[in-house]
Protein backbone atom coordinates (compact mmCIF):
# COMPACT_ATOMS: atom_id res chain seq x y z
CA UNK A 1 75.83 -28.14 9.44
CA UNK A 2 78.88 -30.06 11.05
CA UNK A 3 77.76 -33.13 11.50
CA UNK A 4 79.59 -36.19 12.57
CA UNK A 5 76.76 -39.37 12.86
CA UNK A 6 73.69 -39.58 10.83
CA UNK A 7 71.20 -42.60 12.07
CA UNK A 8 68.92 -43.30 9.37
CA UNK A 9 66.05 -45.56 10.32
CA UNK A 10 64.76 -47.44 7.07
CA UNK A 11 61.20 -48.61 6.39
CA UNK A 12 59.52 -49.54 3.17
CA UNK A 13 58.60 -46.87 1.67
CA UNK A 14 60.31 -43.92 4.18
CA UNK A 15 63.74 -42.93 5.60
CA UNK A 16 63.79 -41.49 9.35
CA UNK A 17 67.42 -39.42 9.58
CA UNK A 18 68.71 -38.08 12.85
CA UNK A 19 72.18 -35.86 12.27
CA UNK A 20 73.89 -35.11 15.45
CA UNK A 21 77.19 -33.39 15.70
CA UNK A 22 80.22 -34.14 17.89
CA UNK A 23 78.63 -33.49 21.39
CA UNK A 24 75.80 -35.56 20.73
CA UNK A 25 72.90 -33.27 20.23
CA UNK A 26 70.27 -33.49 17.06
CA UNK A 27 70.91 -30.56 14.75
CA UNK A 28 68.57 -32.25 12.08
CA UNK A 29 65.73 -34.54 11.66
CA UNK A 30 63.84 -35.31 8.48
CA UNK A 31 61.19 -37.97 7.31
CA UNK A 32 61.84 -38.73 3.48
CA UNK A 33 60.77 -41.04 0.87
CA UNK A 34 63.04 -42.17 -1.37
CA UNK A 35 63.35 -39.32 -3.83
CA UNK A 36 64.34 -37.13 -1.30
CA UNK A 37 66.49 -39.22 0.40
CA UNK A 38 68.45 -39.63 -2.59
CA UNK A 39 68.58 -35.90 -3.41
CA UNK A 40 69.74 -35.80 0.46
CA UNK A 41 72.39 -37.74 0.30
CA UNK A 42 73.82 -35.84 -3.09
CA UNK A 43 73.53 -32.64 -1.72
CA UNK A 44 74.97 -33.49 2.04
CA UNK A 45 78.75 -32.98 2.40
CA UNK A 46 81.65 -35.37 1.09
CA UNK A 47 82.62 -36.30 4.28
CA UNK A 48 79.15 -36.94 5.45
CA UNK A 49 78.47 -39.08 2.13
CA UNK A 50 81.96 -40.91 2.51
CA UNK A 51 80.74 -41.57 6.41
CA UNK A 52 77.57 -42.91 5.33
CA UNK A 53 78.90 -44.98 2.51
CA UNK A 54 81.40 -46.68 5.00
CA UNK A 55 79.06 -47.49 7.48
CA UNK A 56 77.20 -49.18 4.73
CA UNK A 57 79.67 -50.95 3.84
CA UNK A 58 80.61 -52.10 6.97
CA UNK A 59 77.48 -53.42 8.29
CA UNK A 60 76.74 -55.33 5.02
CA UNK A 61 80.28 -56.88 5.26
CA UNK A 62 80.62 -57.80 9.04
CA UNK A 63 76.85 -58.42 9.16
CA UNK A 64 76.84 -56.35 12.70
CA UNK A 65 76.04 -52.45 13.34
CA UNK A 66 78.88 -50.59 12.93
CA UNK A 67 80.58 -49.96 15.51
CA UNK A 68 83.16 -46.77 15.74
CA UNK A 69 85.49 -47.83 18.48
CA UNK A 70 85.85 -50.90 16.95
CA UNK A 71 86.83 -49.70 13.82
CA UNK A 72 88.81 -47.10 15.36
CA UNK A 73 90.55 -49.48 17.57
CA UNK A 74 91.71 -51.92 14.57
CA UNK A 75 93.28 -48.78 12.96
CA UNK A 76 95.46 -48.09 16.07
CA UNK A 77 96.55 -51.36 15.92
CA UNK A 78 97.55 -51.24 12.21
CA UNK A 79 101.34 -50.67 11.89
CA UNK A 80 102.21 -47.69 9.15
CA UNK A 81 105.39 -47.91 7.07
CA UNK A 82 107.59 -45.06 5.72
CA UNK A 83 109.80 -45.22 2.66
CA UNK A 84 113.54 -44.43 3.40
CA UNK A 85 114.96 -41.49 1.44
């Protein structure tokens, strides 16, 4: 699975994931309780747990959704350095 976005809708005691890949379209869809969504998210890819952690992250720090063109667009900005030899 390739995916690039994974919306996971949380309720008390369940977790509602969608997993879409780069054009958009739902290549998976699961209903879990927290056991398996745990097991999930150890057994998904790196890249798809590093994704998930950052959005985490993000949304608990900005207190907003995370937005990807934002984030994206504050990177571009960002000015990268280079050691002299």
């Amino acid at each position: 699975m390739h995916a690039t976005t994974v919306a996971v809708d949380l309720a008390k005691s369940v977790f509602q994931l969608a997993v879409v890949d780069e054009q958009w379209r739902i290549v998976d869809t699961q209903h879990l309780t927290r056991s398996p969504f745990e097991r999930w998210i150890v057994n998904c890819s790196v890249g798809l747990t590093n994704k998930l952690a950052r959005i985490c992250y993000a949304t608990l720090r900005d207190h907003a959704p995370f937005d990807e063109a934002a984030r994206l667009s504050r990177k571009a900005g960002r000015q990268s350095f280079a050691i002299p030899a």
